[in-house]
PDB file of N, CA and C in Angstrom:
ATOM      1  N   UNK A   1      39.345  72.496  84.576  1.00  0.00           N
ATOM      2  CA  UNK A   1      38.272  71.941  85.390  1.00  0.00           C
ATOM      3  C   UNK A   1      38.883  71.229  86.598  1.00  0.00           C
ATOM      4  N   UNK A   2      38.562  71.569  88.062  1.00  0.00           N
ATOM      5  CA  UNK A   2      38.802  70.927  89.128  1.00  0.00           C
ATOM      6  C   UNK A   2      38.536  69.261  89.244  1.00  0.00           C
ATOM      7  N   UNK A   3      39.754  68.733  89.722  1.00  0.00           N
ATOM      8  CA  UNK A   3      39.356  67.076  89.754  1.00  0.00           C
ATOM      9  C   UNK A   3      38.156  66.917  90.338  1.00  0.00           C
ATOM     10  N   UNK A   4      37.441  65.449  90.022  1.00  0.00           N
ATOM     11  CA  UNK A   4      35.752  65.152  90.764  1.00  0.00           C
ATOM     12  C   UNK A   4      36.850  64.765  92.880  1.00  0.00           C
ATOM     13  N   UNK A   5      35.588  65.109  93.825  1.00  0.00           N
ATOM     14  CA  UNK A   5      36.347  64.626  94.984  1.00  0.00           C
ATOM     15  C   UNK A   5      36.315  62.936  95.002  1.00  0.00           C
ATOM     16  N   UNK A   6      36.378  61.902  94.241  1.00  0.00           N
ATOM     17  CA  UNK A   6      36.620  60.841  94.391  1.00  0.00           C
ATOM     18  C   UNK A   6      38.223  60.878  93.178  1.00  0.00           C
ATOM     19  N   UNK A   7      38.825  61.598  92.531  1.00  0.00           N
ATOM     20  CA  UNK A   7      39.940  61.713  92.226  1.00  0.00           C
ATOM     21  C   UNK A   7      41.115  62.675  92.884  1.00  0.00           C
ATOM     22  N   UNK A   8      40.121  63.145  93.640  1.00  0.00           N
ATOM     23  CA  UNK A   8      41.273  63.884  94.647  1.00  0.00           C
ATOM     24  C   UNK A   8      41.531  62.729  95.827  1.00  0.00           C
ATOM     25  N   UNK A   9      40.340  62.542  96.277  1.00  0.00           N
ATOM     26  CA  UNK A   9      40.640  61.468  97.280  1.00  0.00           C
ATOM     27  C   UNK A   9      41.319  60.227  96.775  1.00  0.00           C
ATOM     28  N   UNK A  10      41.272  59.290  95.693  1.00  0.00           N
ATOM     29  CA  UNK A  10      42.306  58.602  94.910  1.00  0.00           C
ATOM     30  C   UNK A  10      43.595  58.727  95.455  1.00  0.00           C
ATOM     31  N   UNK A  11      43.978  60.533  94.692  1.00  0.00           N
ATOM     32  CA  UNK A  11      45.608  60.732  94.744  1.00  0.00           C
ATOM     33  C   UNK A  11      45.989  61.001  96.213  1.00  0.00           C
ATOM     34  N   UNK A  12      45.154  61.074  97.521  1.00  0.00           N
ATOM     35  CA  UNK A  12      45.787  61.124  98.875  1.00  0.00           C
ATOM     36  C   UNK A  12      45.930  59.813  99.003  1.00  0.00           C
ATOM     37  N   UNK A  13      44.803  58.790  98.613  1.00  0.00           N
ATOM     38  CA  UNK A  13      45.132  57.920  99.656  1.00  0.00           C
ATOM     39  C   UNK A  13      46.332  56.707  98.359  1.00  0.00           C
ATOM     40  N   UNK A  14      46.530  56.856  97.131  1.00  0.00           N
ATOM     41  CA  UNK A  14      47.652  56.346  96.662  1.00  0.00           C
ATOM     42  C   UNK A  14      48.903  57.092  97.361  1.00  0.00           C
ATOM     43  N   UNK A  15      49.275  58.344  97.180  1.00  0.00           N
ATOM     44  CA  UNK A  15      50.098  58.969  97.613  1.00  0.00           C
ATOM     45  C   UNK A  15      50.750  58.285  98.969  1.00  0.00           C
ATOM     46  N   UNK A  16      50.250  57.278  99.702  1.00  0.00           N
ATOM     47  CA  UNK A  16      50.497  56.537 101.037  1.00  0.00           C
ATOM     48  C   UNK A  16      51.289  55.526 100.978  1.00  0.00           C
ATOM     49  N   UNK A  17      52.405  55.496 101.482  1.00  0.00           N
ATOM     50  CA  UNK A  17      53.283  53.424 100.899  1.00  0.00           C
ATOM     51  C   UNK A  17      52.533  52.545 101.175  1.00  0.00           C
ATOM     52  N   UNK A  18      52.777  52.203 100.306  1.00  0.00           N
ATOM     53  CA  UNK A  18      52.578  50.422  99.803  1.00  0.00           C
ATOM     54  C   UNK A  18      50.637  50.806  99.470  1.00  0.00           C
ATOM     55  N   UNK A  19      50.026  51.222  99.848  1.00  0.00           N
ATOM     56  CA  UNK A  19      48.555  51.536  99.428  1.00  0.00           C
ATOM     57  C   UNK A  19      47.897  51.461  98.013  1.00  0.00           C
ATOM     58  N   UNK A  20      47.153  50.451  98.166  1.00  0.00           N
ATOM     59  CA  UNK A  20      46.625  49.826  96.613  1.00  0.00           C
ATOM     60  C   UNK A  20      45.147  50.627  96.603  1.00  0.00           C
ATOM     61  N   UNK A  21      44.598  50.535  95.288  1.00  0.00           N
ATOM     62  CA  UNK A  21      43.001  50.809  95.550  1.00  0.00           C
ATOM     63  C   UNK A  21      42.439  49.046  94.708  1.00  0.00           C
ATOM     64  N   UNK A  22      41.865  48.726  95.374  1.00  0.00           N
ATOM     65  CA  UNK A  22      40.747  47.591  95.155  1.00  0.00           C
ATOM     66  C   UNK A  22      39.440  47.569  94.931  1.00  0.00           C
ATOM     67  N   UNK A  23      38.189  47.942  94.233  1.00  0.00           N
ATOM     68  CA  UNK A  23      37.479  47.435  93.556  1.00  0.00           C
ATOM     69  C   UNK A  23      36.032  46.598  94.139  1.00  0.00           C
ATOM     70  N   UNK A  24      35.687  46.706  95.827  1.00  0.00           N
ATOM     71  CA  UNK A  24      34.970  45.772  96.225  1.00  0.00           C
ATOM     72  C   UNK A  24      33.757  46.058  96.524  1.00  0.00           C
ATOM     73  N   UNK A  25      32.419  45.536  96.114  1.00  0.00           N
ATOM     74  CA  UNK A  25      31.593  45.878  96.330  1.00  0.00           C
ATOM     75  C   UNK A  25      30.875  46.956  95.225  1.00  0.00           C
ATOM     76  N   UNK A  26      31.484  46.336  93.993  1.00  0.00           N
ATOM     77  CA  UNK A  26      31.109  47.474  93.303  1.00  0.00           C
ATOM     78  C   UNK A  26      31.587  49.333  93.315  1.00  0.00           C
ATOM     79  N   UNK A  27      32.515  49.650  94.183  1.00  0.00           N
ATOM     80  CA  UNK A  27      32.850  50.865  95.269  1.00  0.00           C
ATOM     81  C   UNK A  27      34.414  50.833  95.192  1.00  0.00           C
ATOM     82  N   UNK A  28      35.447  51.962  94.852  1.00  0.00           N
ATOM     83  CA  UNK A  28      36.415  51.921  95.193  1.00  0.00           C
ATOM     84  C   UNK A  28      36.882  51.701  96.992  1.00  0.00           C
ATOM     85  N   UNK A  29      37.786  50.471  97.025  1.00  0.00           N
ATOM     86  CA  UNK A  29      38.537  50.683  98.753  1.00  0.00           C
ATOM     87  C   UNK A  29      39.912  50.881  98.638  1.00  0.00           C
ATOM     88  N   UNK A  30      40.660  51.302  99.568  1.00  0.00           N
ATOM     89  CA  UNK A  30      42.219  51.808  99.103  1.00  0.00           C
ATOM     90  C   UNK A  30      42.581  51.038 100.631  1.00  0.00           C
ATOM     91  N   UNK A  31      43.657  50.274 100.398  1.00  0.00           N
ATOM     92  CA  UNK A  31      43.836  49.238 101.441  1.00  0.00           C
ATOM     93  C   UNK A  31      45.811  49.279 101.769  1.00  0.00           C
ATOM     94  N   UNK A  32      45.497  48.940 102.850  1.00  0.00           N
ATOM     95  CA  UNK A  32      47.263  48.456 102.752  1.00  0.00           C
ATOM     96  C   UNK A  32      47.344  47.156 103.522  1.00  0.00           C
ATOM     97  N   UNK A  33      48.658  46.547 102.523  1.00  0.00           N
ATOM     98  CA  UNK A  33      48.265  44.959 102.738  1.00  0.00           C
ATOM     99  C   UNK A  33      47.256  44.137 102.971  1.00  0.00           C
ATOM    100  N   UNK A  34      45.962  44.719 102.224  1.00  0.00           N
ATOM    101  CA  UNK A  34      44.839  43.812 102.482  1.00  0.00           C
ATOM    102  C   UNK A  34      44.151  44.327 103.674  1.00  0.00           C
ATOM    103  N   UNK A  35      44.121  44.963 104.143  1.00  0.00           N
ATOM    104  CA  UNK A  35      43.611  45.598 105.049  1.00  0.00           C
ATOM    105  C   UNK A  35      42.719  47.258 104.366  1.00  0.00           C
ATOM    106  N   UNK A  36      41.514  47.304 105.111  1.00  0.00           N
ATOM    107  CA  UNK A  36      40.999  48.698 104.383  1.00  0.00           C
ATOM    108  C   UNK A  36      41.117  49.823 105.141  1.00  0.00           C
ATOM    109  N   UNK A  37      41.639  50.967 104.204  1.00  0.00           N
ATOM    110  CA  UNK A  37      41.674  51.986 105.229  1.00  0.00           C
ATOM    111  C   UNK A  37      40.968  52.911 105.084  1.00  0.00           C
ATOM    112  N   UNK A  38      40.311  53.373 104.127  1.00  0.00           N
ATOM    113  CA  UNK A  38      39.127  54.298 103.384  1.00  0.00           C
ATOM    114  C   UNK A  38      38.502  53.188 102.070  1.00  0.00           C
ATOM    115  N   UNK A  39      37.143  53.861 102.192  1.00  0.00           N
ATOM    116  CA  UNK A  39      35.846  53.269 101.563  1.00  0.00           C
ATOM    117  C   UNK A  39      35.102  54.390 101.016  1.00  0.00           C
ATOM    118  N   UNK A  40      35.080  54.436  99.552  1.00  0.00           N
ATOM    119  CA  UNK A  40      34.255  55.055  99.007  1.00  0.00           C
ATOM    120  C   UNK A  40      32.911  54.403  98.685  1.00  0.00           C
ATOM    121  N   UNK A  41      31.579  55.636  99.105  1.00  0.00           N
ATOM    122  CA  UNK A  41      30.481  55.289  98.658  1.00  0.00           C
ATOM    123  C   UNK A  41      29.407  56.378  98.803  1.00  0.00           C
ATOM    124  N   UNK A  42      29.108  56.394  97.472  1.00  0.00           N
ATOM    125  CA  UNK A  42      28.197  57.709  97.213  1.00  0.00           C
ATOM    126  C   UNK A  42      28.874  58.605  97.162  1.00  0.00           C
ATOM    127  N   UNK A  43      28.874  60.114  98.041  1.00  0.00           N
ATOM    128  CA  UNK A  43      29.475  60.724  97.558  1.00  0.00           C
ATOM    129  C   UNK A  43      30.116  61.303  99.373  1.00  0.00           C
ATOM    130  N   UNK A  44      30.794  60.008  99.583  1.00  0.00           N
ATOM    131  CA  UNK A  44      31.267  60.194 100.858  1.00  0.00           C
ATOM    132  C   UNK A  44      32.462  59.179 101.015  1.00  0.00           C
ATOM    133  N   UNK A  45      33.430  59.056 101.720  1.00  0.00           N
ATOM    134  CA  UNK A  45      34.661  58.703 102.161  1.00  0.00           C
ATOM    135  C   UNK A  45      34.472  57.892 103.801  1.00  0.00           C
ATOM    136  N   UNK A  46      34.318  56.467 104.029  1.00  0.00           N
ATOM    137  CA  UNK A  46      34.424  56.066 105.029  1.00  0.00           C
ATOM    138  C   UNK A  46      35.771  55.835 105.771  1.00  0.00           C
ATOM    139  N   UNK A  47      35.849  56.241 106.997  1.00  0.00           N
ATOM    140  CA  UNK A  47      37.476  55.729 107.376  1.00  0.00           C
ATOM    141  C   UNK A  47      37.772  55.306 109.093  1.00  0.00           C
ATOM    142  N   UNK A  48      38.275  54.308 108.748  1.00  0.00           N
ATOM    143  CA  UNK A  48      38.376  53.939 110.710  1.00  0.00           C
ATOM    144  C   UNK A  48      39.464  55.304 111.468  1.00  0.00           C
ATOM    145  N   UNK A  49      38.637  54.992 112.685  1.00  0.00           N
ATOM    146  CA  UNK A  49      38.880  56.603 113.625  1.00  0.00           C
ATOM    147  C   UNK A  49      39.841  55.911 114.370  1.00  0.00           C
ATOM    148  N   UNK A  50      40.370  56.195 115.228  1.00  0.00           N
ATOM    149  CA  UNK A  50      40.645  56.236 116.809  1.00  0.00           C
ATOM    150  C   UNK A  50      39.508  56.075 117.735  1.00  0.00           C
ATOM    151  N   UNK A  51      39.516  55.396 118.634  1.00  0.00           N
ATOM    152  CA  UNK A  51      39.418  55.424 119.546  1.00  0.00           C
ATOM    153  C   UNK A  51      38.216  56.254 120.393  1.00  0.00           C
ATOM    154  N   UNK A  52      36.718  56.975 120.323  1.00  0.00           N
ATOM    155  CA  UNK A  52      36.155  57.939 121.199  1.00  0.00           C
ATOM    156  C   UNK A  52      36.030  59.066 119.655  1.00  0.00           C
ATOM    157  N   UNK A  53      37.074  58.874 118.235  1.00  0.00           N
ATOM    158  CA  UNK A  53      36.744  59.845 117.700  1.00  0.00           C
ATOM    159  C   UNK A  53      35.552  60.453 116.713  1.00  0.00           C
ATOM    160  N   UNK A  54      34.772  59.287 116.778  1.00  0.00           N
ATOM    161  CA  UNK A  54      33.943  58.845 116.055  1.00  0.00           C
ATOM    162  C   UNK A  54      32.357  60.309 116.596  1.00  0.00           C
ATOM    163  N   UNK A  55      32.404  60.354 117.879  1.00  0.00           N
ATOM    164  CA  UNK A  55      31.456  60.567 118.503  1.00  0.00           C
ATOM    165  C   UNK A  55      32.039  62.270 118.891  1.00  0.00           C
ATOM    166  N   UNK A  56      33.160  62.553 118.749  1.00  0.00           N
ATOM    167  CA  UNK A  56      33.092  63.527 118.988  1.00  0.00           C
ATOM    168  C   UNK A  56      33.515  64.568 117.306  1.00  0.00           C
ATOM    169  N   UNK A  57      33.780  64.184 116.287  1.00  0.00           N
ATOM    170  CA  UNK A  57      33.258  64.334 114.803  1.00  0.00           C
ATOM    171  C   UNK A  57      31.859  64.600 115.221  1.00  0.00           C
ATOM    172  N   UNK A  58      31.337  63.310 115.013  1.00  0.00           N
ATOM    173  CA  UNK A  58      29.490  63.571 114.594  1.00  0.00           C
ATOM    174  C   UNK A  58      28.881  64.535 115.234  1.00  0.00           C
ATOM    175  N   UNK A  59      29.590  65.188 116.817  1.00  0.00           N
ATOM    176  CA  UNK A  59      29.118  65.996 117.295  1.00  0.00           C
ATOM    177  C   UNK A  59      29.173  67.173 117.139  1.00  0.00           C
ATOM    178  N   UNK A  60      30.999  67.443 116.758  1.00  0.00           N
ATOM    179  CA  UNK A  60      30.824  68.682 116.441  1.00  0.00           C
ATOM    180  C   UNK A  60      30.572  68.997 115.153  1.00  0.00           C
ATOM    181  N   UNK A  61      30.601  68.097 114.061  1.00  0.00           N
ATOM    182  CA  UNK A  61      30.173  68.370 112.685  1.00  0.00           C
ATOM    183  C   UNK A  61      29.160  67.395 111.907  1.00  0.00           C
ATOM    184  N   UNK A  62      27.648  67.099 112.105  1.00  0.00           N
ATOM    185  CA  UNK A  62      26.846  66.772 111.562  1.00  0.00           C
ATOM    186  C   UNK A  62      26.303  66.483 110.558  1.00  0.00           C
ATOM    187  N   UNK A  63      27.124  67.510 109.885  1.00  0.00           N
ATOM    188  CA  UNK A  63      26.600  68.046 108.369  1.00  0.00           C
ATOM    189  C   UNK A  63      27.559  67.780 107.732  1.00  0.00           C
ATOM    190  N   UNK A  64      29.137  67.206 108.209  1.00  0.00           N
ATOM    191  CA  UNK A  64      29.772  67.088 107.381  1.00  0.00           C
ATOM    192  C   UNK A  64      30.359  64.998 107.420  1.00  0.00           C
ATOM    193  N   UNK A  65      30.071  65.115 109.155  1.00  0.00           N
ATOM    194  CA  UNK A  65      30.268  63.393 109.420  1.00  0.00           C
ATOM    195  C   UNK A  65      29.104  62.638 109.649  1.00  0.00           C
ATOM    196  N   UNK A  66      28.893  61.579 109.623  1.00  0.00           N
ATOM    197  CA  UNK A  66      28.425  60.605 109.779  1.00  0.00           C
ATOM    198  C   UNK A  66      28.650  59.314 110.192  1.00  0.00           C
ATOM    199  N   UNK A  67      27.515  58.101 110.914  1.00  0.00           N
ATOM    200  CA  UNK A  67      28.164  57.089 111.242  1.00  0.00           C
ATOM    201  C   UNK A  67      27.782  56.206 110.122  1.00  0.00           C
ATOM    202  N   UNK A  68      28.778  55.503 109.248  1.00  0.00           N
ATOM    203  CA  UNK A  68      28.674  54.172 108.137  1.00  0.00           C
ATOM    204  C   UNK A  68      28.039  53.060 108.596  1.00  0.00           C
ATOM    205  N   UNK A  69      26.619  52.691 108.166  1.00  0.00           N
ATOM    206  CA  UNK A  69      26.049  51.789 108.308  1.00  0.00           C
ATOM    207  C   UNK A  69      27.525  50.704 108.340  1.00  0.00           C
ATOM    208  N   UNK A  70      27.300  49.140 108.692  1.00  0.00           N
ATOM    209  CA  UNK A  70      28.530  48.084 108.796  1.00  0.00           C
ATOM    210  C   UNK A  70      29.319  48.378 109.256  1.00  0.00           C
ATOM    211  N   UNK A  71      29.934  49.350 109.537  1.00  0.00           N
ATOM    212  CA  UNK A  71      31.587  49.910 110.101  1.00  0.00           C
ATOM    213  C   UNK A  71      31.148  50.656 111.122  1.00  0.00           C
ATOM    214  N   UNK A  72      30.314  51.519 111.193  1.00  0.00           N
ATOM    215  CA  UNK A  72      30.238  52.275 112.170  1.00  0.00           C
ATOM    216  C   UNK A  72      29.945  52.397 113.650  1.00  0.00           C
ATOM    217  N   UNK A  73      29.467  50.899 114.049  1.00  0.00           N
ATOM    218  CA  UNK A  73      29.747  49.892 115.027  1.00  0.00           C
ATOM    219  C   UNK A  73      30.731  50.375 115.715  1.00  0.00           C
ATOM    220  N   UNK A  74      31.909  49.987 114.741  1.00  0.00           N
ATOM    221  CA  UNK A  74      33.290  49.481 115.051  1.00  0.00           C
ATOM    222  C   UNK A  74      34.498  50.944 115.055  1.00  0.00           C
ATOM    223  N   UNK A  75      33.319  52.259 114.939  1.00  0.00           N
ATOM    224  CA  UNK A  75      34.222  53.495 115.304  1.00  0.00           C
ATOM    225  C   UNK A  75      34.648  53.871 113.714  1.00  0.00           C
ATOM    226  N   UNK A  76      34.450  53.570 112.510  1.00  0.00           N
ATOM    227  CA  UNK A  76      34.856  54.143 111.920  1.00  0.00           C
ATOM    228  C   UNK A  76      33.622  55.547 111.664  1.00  0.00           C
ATOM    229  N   UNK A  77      34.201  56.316 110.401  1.00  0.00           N
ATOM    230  CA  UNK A  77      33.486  57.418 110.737  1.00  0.00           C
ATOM    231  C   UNK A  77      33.339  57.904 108.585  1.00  0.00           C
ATOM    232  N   UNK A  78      32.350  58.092 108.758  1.00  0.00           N
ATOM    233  CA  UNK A  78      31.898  58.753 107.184  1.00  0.00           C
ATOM    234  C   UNK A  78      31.917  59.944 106.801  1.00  0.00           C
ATOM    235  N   UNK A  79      32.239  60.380 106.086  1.00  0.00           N
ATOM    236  CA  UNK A  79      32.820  62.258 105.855  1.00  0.00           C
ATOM    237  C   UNK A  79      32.138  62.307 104.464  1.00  0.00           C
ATOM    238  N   UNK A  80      31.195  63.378 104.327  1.00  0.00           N
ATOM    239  CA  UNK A  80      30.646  63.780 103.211  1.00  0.00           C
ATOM    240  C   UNK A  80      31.549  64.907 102.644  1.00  0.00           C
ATOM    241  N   UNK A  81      31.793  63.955 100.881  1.00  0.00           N
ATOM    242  CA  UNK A  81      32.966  64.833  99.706  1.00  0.00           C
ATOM    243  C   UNK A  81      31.832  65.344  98.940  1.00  0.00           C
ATOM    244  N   UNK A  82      30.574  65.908  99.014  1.00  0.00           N
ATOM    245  CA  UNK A  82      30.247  66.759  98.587  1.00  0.00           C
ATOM    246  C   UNK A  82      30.312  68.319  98.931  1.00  0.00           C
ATOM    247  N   UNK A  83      29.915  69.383  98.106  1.00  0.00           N
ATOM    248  CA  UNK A  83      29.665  70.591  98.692  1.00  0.00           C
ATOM    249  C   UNK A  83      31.597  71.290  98.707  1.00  0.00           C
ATOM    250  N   UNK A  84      31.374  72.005 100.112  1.00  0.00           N
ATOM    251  CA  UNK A  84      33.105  72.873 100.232  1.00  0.00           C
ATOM    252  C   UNK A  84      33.124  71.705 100.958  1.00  0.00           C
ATOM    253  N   UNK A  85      34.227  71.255 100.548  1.00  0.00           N
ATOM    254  CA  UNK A  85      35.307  70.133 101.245  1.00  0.00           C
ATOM    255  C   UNK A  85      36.590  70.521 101.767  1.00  0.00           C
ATOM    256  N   UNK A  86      37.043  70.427 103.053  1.00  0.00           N
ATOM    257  CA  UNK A  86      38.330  70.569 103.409  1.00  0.00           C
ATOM    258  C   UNK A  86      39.286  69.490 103.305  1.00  0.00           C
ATOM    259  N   UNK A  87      39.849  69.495 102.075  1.00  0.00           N
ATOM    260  CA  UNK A  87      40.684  68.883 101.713  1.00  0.00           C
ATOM    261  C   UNK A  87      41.467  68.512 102.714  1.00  0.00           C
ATOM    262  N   UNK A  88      42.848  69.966 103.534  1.00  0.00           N
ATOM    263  CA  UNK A  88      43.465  69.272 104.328  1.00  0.00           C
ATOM    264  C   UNK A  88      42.874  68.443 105.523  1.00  0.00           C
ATOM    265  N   UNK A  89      41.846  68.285 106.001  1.00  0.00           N
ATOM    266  CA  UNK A  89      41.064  67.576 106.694  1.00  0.00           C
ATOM    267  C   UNK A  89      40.962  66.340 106.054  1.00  0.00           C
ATOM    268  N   UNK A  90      40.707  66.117 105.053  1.00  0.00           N
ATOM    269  CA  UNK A  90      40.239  64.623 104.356  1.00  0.00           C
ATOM    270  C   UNK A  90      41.592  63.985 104.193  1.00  0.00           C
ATOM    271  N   UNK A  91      42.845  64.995 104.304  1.00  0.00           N
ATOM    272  CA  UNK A  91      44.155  64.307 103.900  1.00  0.00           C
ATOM    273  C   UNK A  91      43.954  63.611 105.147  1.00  0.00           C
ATOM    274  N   UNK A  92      44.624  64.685 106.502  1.00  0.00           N
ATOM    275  CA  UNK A  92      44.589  64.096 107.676  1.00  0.00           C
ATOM    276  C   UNK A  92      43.856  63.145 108.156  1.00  0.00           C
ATOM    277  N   UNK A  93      42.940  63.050 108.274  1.00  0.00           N
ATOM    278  CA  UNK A  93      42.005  61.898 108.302  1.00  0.00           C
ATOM    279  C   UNK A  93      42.348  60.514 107.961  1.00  0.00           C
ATOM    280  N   UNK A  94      42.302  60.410 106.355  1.00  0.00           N
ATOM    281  CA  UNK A  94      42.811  59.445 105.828  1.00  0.00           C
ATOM    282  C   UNK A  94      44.355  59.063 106.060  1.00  0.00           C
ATOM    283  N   UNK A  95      45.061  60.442 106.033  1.00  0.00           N
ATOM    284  CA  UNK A  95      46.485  59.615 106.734  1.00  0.00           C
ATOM    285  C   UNK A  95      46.459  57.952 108.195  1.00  0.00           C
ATOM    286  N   UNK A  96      45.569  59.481 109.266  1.00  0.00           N
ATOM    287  CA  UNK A  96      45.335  58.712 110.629  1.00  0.00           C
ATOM    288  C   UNK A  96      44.585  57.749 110.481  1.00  0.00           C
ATOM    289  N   UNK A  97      43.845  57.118 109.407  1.00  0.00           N
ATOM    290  CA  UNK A  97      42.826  55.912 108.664  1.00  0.00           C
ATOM    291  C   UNK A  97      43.735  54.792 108.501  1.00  0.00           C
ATOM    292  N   UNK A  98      44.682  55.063 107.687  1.00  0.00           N
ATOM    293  CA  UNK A  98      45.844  54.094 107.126  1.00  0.00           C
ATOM    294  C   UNK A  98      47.081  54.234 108.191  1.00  0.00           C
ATOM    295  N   UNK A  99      47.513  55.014 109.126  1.00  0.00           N
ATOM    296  CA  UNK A  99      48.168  54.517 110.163  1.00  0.00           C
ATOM    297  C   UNK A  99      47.485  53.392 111.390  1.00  0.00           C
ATOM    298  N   UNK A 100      46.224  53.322 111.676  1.00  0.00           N
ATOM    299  CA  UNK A 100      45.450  52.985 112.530  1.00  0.00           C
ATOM    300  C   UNK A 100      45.473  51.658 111.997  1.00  0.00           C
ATOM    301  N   UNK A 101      45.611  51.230 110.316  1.00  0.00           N
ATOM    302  CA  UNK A 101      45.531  49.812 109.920  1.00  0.00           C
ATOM    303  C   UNK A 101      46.633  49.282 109.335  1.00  0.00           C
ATOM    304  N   UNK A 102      48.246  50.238 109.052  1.00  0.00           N
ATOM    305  CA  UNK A 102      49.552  49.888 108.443  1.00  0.00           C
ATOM    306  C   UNK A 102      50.175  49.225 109.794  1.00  0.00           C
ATOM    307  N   UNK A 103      50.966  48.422 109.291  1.00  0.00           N
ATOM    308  CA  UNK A 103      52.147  47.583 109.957  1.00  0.00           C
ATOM    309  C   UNK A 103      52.627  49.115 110.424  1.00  0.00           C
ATOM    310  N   UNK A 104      52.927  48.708 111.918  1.00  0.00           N
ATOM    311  CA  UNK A 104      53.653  49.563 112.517  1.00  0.00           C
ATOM    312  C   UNK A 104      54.811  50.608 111.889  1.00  0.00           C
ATOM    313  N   UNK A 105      55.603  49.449 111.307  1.00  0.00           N
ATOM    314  CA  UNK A 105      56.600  50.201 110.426  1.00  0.00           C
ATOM    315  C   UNK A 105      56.327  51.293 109.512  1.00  0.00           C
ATOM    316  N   UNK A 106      55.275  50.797 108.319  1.00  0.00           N
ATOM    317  CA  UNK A 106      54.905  51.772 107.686  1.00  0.00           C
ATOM    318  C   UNK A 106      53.919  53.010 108.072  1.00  0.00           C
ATOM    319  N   UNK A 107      53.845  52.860 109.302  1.00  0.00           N
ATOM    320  CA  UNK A 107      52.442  53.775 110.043  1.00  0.00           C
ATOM    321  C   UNK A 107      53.595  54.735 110.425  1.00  0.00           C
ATOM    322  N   UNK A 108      54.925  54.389 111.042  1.00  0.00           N
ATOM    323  CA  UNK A 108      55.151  55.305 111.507  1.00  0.00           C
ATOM    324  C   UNK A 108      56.814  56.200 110.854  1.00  0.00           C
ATOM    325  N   UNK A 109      56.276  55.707 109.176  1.00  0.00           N
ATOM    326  CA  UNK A 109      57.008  56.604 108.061  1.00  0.00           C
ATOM    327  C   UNK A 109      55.805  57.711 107.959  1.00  0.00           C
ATOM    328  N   UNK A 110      54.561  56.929 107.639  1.00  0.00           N
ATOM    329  CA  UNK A 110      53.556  58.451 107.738  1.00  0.00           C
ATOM    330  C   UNK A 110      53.635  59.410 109.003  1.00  0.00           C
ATOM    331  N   UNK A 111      53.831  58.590 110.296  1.00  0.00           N
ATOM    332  CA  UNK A 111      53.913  60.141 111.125  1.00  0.00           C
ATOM    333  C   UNK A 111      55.352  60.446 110.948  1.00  0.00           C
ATOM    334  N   UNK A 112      56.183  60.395 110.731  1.00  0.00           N
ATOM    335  CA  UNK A 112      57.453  61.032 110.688  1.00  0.00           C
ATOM    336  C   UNK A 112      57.256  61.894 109.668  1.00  0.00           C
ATOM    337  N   UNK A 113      56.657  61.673 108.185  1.00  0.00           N
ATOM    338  CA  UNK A 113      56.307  62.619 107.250  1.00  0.00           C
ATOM    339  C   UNK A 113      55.653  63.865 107.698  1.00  0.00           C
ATOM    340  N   UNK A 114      54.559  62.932 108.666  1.00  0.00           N
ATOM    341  CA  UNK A 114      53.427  64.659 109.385  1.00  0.00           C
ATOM    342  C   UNK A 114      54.501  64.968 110.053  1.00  0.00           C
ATOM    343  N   UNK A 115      55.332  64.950 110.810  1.00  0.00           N
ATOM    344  CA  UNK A 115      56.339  65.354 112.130  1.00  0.00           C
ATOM    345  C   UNK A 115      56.958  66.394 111.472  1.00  0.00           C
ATOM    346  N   UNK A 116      57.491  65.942 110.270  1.00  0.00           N
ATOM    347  CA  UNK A 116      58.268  67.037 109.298  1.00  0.00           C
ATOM    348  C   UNK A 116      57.428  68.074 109.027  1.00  0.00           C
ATOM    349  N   UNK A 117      56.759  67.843 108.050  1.00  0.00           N
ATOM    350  CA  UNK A 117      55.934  68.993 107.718  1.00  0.00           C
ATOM    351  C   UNK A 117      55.222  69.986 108.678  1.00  0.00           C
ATOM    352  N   UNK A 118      55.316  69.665 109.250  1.00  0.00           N
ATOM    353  CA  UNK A 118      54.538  70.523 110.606  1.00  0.00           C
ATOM    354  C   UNK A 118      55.666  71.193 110.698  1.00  0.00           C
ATOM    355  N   UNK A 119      57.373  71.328 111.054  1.00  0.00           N
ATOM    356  CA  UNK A 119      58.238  72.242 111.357  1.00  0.00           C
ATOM    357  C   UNK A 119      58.333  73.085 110.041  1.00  0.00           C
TER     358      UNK A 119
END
């Protein structure tokens, strides 16, 4: 039996240094150093964007993003884990989620990891 997508999403965003999952709100959050970088709720994955990316997601994919009531103000962006899910999408995502909120240092062991894998 295929993992549920809130245990797949689990093992990406542990898989990240130093990245805890915490418990708040009733709702799994997966944080580094106290800081949040994805938010589970319902059957969707909240995560802070970049910059402008928020708006151009929702545009070109509707059906799959959304803006998070409380956060979504502030550019983060909501991705529905129901249905066909593109996993490597939800990795990426959440990588660029937890670089956008890791200490420099550790933000930029995750892009050196993407840097690799890409050759």
């Amino acid at each position: 039996m295929a993992p549920s997508p809130i245990t797949r999403l689990r093992r990406i965003c542990l898989a990240l240094p130093d990245a805890e999952e915490i418990e708040t709100w009733e709702t799994p959050t997966f944080r580094i150093r106290g800081k949040i970088f994805a938010l589970v709720q319902d059957d969707a994955v909240w995560l802070k964007a970049p910059k402008g990316s928020q708006e151009i997601l929702l545009e070109a994919a509707p059906d799959r993003f959304f803006r998070p009531p409380y956060l979504g103000h502030k550019g983060w962006v909501g991705m529905r884990l129901a249905g066909a899910v593109d996993w490597a999408e939800v990795t990426a995502l959440v990588r660029r989620s937890f670089s956008l909120v890791a200490p420099r240092r550790i933000a930029a062991t995750v892009a050196q990891d993407r840097a690799a894998s890409a050759v």
